[in-house]
PDB file of N, CA and C in Angstrom:
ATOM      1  N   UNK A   1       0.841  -1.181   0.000  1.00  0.00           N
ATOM      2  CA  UNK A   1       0.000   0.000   0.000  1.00  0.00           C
ATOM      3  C   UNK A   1       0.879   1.235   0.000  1.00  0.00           C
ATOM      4  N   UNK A   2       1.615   1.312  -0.980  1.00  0.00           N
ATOM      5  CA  UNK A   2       2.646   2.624  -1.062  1.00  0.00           C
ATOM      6  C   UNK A   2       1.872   3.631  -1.192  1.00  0.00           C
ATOM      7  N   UNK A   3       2.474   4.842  -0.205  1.00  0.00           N
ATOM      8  CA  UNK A   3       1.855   5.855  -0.829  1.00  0.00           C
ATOM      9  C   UNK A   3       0.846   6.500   0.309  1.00  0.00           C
ATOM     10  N   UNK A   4       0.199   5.201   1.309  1.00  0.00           N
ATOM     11  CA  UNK A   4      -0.154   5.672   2.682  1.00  0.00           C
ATOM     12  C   UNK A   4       0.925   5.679   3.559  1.00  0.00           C
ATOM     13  N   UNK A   5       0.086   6.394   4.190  1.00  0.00           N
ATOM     14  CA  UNK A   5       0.196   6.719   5.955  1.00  0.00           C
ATOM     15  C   UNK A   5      -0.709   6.667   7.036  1.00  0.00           C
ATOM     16  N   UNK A   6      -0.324   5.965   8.120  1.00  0.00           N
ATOM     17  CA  UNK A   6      -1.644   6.257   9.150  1.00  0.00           C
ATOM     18  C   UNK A   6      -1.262   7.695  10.386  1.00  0.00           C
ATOM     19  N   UNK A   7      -2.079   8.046  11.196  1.00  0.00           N
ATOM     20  CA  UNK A   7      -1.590   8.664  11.886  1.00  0.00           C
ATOM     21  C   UNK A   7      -2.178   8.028  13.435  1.00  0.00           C
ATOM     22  N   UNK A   8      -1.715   7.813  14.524  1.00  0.00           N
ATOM     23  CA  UNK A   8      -2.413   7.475  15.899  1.00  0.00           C
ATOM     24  C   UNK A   8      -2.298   8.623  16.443  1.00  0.00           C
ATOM     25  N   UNK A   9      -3.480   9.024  17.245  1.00  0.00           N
ATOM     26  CA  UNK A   9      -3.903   9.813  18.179  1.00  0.00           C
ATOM     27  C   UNK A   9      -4.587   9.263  19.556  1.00  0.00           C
ATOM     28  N   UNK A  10      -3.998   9.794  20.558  1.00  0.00           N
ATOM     29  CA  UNK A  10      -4.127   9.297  22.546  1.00  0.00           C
ATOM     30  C   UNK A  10      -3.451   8.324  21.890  1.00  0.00           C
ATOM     31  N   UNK A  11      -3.573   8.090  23.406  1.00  0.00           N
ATOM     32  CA  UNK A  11      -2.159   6.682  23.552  1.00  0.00           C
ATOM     33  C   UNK A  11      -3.115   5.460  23.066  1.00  0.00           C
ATOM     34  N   UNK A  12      -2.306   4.212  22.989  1.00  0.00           N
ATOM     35  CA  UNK A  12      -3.110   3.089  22.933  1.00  0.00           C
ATOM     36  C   UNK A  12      -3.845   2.891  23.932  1.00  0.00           C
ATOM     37  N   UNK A  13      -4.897   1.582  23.948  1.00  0.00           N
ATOM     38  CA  UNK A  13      -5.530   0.909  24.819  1.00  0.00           C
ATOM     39  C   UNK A  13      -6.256   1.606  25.734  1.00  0.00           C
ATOM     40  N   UNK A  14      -6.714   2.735  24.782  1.00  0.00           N
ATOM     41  CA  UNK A  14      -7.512   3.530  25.794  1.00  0.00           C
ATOM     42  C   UNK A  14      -9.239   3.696  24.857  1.00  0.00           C
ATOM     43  N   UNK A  15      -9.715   4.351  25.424  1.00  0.00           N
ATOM     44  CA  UNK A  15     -11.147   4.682  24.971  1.00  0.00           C
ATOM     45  C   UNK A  15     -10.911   5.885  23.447  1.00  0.00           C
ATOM     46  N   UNK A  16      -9.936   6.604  23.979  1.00  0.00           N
ATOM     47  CA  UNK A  16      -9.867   7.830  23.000  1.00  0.00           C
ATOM     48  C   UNK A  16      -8.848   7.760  21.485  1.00  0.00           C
ATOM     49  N   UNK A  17      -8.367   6.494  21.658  1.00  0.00           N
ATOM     50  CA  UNK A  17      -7.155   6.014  21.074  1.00  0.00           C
ATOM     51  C   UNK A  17      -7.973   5.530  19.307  1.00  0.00           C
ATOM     52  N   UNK A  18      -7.279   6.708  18.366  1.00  0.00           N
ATOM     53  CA  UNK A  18      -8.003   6.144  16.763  1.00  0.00           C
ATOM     54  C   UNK A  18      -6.579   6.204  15.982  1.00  0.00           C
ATOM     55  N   UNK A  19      -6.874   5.501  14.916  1.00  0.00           N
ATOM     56  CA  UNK A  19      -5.428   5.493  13.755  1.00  0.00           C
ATOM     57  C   UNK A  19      -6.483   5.980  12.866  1.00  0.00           C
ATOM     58  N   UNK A  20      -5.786   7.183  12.198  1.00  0.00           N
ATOM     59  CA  UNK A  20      -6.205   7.661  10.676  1.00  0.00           C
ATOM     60  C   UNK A  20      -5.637   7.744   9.471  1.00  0.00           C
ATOM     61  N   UNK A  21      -5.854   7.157   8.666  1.00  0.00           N
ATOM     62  CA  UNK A  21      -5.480   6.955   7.318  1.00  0.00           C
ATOM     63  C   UNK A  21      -4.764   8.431   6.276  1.00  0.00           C
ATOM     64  N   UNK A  22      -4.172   8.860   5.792  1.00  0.00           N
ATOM     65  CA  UNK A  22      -3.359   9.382   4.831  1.00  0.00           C
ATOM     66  C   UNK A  22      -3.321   9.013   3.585  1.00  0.00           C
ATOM     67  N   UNK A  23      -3.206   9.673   2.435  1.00  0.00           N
ATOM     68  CA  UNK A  23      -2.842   9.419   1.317  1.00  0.00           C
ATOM     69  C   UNK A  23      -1.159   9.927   0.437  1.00  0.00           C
ATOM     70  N   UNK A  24      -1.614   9.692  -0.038  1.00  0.00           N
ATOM     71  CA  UNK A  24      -0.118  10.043  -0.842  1.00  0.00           C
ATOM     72  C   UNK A  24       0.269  11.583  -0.826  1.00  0.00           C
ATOM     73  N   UNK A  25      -0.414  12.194  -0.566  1.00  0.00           N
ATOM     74  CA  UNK A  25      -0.508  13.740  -0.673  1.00  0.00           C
ATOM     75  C   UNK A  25      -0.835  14.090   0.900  1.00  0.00           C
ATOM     76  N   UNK A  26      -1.159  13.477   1.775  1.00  0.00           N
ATOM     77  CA  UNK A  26      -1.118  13.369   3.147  1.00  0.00           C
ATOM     78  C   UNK A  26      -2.736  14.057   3.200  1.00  0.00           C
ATOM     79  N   UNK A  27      -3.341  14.019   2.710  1.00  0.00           N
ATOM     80  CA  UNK A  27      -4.871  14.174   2.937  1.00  0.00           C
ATOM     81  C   UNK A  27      -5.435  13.100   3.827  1.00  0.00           C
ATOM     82  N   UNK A  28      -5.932  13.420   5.001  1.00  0.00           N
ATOM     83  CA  UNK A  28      -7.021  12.371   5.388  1.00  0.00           C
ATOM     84  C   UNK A  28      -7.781  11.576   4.552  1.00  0.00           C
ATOM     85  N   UNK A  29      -8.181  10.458   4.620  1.00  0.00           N
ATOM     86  CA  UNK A  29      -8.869   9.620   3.758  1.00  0.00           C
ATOM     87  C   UNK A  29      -9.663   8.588   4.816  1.00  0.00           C
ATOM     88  N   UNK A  30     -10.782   7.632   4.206  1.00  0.00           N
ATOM     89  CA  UNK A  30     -11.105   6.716   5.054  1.00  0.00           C
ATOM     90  C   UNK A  30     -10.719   5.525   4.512  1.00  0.00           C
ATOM     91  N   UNK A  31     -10.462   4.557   5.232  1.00  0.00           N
ATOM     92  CA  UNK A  31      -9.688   3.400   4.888  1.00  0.00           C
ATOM     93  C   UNK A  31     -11.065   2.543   4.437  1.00  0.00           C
ATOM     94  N   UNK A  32     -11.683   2.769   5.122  1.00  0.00           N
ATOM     95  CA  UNK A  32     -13.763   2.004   4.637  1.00  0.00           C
ATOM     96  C   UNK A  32     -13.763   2.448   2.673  1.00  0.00           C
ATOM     97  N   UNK A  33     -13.941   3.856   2.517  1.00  0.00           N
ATOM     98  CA  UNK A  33     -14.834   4.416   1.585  1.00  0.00           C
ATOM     99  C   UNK A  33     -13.470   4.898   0.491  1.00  0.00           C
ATOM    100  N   UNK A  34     -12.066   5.582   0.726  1.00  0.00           N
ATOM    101  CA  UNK A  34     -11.287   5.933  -0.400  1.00  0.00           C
ATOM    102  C   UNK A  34      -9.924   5.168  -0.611  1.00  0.00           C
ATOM    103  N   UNK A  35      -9.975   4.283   0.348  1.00  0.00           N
ATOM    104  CA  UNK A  35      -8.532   3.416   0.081  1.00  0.00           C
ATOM    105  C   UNK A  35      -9.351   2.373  -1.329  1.00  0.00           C
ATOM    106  N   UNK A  36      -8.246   2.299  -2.326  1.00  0.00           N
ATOM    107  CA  UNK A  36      -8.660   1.783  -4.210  1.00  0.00           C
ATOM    108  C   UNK A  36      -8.979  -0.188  -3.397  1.00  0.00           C
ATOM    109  N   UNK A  37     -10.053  -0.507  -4.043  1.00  0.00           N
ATOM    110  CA  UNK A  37     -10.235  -1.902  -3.709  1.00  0.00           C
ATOM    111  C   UNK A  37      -9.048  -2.770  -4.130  1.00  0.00           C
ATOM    112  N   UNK A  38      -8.196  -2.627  -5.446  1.00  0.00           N
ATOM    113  CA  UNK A  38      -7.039  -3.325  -6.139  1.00  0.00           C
ATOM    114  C   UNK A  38      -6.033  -2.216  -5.931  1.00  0.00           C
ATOM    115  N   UNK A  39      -4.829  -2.933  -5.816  1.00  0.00           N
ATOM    116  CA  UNK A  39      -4.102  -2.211  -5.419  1.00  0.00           C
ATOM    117  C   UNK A  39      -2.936  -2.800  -6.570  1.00  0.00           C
ATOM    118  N   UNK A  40      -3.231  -4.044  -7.468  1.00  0.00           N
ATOM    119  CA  UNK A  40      -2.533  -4.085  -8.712  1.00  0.00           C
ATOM    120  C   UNK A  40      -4.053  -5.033  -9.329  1.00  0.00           C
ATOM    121  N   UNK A  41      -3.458  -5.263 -10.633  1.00  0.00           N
ATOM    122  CA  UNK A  41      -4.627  -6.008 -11.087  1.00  0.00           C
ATOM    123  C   UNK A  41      -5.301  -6.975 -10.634  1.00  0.00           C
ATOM    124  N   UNK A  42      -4.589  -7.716  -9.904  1.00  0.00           N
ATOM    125  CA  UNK A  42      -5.248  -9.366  -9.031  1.00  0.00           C
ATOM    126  C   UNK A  42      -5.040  -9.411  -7.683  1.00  0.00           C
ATOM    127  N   UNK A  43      -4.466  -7.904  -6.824  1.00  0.00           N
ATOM    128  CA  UNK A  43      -4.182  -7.921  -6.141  1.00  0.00           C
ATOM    129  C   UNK A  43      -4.988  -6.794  -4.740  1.00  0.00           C
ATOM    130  N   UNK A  44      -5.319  -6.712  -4.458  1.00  0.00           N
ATOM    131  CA  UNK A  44      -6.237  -6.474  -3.168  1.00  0.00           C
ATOM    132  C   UNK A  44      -5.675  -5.819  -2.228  1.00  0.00           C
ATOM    133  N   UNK A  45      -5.878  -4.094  -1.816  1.00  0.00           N
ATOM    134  CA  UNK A  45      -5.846  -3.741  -0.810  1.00  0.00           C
ATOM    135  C   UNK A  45      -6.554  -4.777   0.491  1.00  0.00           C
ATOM    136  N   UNK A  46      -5.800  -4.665   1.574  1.00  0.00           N
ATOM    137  CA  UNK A  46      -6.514  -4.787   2.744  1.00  0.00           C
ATOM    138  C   UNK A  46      -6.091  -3.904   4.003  1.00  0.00           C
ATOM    139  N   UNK A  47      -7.067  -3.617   4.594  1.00  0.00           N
ATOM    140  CA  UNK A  47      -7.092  -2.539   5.837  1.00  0.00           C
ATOM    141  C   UNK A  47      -7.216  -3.189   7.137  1.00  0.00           C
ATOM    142  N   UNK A  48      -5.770  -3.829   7.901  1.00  0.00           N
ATOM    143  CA  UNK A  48      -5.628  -4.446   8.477  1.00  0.00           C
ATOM    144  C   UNK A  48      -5.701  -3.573  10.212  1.00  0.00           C
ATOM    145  N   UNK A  49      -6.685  -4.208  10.867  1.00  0.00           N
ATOM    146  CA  UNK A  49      -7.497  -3.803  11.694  1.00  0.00           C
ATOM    147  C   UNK A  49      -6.526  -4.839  13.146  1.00  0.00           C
ATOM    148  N   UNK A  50      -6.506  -5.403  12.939  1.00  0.00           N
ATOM    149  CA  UNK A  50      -5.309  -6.747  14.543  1.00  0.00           C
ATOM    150  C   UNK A  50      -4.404  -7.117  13.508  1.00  0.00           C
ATOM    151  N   UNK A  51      -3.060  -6.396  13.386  1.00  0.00           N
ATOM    152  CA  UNK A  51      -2.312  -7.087  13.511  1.00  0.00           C
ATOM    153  C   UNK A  51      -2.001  -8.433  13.733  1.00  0.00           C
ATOM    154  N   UNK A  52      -1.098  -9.048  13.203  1.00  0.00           N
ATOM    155  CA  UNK A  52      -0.686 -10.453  13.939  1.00  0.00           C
ATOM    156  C   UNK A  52       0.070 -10.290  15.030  1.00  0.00           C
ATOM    157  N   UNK A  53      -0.132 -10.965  15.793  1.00  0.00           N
ATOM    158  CA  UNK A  53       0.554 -11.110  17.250  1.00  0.00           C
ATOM    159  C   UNK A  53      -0.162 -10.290  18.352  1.00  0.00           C
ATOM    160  N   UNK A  54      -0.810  -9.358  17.612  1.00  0.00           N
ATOM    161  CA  UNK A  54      -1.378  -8.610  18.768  1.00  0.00           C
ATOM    162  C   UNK A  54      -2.981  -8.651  19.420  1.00  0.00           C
ATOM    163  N   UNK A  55      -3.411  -8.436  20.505  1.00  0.00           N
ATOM    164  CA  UNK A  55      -4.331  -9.111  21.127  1.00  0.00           C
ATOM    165  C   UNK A  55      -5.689  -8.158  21.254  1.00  0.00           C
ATOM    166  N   UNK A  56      -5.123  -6.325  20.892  1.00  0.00           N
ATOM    167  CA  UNK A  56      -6.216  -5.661  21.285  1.00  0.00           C
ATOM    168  C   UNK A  56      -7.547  -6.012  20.171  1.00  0.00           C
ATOM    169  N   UNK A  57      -8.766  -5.831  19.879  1.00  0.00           N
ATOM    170  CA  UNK A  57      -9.786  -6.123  19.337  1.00  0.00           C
ATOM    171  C   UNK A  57      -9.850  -4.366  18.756  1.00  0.00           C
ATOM    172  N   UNK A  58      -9.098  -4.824  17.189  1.00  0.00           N
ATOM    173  CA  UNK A  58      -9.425  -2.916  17.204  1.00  0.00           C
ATOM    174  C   UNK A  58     -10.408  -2.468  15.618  1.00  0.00           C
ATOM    175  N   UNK A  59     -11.136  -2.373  15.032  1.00  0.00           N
ATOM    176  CA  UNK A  59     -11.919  -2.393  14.073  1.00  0.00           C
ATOM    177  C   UNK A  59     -12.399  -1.079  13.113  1.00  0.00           C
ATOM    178  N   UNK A  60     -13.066  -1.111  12.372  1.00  0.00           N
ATOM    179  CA  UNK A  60     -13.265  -0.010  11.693  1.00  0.00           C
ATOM    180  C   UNK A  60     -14.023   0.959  12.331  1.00  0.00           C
ATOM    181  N   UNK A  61     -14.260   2.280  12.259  1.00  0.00           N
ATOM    182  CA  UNK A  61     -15.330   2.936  13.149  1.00  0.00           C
ATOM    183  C   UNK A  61     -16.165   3.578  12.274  1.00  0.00           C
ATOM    184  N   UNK A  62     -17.027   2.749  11.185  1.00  0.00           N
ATOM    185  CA  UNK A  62     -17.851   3.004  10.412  1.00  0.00           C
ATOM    186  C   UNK A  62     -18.834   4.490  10.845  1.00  0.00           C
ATOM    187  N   UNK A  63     -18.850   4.688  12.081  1.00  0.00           N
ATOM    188  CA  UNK A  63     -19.874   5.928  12.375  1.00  0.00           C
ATOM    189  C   UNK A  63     -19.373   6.609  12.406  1.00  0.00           C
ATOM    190  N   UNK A  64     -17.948   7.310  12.306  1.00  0.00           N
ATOM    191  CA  UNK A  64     -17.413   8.294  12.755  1.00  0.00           C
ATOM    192  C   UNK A  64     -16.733   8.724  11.617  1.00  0.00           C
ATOM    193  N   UNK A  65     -16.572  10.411  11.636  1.00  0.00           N
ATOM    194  CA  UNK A  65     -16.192  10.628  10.442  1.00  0.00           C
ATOM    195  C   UNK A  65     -14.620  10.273   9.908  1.00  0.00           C
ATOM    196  N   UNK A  66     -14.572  10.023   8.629  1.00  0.00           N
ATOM    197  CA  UNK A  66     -13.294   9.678   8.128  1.00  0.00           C
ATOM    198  C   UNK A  66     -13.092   8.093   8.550  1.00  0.00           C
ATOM    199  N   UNK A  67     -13.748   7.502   9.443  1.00  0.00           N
ATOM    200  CA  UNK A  67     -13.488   5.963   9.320  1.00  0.00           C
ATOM    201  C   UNK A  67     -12.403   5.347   9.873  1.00  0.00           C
ATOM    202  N   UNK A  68     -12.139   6.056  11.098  1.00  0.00           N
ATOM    203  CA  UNK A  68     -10.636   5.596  11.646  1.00  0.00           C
ATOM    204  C   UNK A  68     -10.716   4.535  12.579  1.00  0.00           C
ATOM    205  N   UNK A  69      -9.469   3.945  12.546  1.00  0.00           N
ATOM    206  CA  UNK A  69      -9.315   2.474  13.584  1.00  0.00           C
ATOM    207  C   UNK A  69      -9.572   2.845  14.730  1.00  0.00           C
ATOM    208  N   UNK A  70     -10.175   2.320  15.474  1.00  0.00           N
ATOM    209  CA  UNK A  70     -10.667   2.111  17.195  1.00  0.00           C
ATOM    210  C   UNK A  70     -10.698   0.730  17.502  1.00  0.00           C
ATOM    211  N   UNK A  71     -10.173   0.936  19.040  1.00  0.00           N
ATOM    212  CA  UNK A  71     -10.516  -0.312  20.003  1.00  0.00           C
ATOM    213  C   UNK A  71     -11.636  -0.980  20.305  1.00  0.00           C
ATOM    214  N   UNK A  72     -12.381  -1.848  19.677  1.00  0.00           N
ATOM    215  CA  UNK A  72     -13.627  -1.975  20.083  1.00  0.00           C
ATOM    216  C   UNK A  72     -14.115  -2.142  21.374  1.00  0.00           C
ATOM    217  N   UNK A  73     -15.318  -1.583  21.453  1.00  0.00           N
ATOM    218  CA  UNK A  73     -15.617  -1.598  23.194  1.00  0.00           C
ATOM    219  C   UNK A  73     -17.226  -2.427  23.552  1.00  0.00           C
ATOM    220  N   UNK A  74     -17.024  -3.298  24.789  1.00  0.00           N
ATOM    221  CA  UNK A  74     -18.554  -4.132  25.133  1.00  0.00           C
ATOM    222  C   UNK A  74     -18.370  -3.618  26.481  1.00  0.00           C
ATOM    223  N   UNK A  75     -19.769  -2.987  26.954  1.00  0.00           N
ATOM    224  CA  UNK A  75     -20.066  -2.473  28.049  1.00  0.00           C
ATOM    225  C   UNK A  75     -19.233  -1.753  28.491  1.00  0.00           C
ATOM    226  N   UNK A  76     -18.578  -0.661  27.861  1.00  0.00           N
ATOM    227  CA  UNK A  76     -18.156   0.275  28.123  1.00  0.00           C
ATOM    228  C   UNK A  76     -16.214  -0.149  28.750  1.00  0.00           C
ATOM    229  N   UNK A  77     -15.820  -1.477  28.170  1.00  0.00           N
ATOM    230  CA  UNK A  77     -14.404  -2.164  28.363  1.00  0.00           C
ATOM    231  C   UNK A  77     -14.216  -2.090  27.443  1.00  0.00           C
ATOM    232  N   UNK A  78     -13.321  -2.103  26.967  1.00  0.00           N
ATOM    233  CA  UNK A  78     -11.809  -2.510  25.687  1.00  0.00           C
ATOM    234  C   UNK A  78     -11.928  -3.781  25.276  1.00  0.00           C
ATOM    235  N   UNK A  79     -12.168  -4.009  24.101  1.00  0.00           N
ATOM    236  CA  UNK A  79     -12.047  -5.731  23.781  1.00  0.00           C
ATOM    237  C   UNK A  79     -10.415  -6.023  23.525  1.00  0.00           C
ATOM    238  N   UNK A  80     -10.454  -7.780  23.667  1.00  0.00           N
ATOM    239  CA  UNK A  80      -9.143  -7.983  22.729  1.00  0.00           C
ATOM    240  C   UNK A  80      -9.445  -9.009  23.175  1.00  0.00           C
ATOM    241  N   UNK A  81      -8.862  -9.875  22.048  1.00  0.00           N
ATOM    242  CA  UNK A  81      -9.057 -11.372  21.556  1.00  0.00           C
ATOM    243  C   UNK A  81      -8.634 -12.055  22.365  1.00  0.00           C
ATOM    244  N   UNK A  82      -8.823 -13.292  22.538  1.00  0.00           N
ATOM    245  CA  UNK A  82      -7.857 -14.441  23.418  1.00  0.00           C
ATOM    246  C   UNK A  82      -6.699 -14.685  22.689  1.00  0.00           C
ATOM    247  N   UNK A  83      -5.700 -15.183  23.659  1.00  0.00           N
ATOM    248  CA  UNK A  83      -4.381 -15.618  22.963  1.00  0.00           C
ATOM    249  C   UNK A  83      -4.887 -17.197  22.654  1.00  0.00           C
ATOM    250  N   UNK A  84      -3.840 -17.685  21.478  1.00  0.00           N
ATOM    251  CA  UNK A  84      -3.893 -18.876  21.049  1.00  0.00           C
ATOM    252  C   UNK A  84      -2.865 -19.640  21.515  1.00  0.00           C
ATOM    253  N   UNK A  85      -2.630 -20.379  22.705  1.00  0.00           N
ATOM    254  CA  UNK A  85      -1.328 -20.943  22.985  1.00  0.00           C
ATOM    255  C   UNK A  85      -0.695 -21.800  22.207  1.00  0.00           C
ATOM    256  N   UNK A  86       0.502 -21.307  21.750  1.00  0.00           N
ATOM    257  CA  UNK A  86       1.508 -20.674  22.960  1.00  0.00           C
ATOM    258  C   UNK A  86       1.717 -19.281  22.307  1.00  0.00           C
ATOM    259  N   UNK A  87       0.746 -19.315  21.349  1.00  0.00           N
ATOM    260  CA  UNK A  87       1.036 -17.610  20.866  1.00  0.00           C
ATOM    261  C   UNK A  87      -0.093 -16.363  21.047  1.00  0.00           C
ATOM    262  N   UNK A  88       0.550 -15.159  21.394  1.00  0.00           N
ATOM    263  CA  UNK A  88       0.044 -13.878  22.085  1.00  0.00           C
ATOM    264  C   UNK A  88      -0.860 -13.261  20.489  1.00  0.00           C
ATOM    265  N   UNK A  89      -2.709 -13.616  21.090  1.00  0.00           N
ATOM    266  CA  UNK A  89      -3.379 -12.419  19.914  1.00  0.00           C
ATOM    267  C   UNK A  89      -3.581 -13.534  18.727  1.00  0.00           C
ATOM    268  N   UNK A  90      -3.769 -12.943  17.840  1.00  0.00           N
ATOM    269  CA  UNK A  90      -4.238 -13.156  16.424  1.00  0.00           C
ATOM    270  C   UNK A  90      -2.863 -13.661  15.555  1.00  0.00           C
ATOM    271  N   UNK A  91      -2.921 -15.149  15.279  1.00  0.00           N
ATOM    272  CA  UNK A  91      -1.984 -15.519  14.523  1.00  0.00           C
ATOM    273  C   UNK A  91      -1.671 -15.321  12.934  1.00  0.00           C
ATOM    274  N   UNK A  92      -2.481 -14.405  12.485  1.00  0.00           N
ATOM    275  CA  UNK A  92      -2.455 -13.597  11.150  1.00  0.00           C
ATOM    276  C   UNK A  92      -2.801 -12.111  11.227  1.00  0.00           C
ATOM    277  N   UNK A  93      -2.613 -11.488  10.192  1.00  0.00           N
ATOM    278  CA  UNK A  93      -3.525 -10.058   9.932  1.00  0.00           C
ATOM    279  C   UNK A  93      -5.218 -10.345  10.199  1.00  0.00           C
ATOM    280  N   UNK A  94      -5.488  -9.637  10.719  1.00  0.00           N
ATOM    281  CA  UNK A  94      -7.325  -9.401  10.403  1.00  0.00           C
ATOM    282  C   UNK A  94      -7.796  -8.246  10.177  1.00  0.00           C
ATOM    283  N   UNK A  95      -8.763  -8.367   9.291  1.00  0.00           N
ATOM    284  CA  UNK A  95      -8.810  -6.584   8.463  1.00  0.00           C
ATOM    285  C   UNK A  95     -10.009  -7.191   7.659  1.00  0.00           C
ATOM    286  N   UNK A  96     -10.196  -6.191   6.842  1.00  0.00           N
ATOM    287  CA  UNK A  96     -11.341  -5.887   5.728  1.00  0.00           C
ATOM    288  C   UNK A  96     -10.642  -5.462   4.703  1.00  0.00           C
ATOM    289  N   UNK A  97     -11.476  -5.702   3.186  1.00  0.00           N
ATOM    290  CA  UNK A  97     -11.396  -5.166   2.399  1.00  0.00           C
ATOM    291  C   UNK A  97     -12.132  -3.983   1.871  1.00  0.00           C
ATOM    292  N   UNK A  98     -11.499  -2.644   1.481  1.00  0.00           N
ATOM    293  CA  UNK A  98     -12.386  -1.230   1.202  1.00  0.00           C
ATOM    294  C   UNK A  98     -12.982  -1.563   0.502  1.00  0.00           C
ATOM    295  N   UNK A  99     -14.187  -0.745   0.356  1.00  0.00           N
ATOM    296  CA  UNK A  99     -15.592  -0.484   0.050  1.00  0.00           C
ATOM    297  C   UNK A  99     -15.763   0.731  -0.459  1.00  0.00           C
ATOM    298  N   UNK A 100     -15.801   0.680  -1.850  1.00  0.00           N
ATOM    299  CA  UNK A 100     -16.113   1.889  -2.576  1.00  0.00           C
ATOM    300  C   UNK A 100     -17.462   2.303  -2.930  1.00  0.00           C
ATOM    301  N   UNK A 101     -17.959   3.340  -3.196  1.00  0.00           N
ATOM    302  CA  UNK A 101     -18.948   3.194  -3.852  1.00  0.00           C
ATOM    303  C   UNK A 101     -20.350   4.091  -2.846  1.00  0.00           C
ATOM    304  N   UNK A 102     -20.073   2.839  -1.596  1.00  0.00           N
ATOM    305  CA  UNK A 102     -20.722   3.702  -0.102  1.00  0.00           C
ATOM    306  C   UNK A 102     -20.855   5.020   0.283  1.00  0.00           C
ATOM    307  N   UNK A 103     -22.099   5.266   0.991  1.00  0.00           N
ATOM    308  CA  UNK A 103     -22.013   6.819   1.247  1.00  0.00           C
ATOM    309  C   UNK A 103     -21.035   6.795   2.293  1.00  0.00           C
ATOM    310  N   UNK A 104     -20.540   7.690   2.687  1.00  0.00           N
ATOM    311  CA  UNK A 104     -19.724   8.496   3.638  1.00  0.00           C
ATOM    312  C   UNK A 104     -20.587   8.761   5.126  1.00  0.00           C
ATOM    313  N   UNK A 105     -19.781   8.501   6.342  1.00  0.00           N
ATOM    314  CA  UNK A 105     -20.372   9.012   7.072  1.00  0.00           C
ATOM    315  C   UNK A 105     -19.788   9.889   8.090  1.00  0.00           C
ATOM    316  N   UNK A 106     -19.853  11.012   7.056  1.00  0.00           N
ATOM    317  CA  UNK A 106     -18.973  12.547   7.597  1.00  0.00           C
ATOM    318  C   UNK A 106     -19.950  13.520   7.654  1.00  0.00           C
TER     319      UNK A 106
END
């Protein structure tokens, strides 16, 4: 994905904590609605949301404007996945693929 950038704002593992997307020209963008679905001909952006190895539960924030990564939250806690022993979190990327086309919700 040459050409982005994300930016994090608050610290991690907190309530206030979002990553925002960049473009090549350093414009805000949403990783949902303006990141290109192909990113070569057979080849597929993806907007990787957990890391591998890591355990927080962090997802798209479809309601908010620009579409930035957040920690997901149940009853007002921080999610994050179980570890898989003997390894810490998510043993691959987990993410989505962008979605063009969609209205915006800015």
């Amino acid at each position: 994905m040459s050409g982005f950038s994300s930016e994090e704002r608050a610290a991690p593992f907190t309530l206030e904590y979002r990553v925002f997307l960049k473009n090549e020209k350093g414009q805000y963008i949403s990783p949902f609605h303006d990141t290109p679905i192909y990113a070569d001909k057979e080849v597929f952006h993806m907007v990787v949301e957990v890391p591998r190895w890591s355990n927080a539960k962090m997802e798209i924030a479809t309601k908010n404007p620009l579409n930035p990564i957040k920690q997901d939250v149940k009853k007002g806690k921080l999610r994050y996945v179980a570890n898989l022993f003997p390894y810490k979190g998510y043993i691959w990327n987990y993410g989505a693929i962008p979605r063009l086309g969609r209205p915006r919700t800015q």
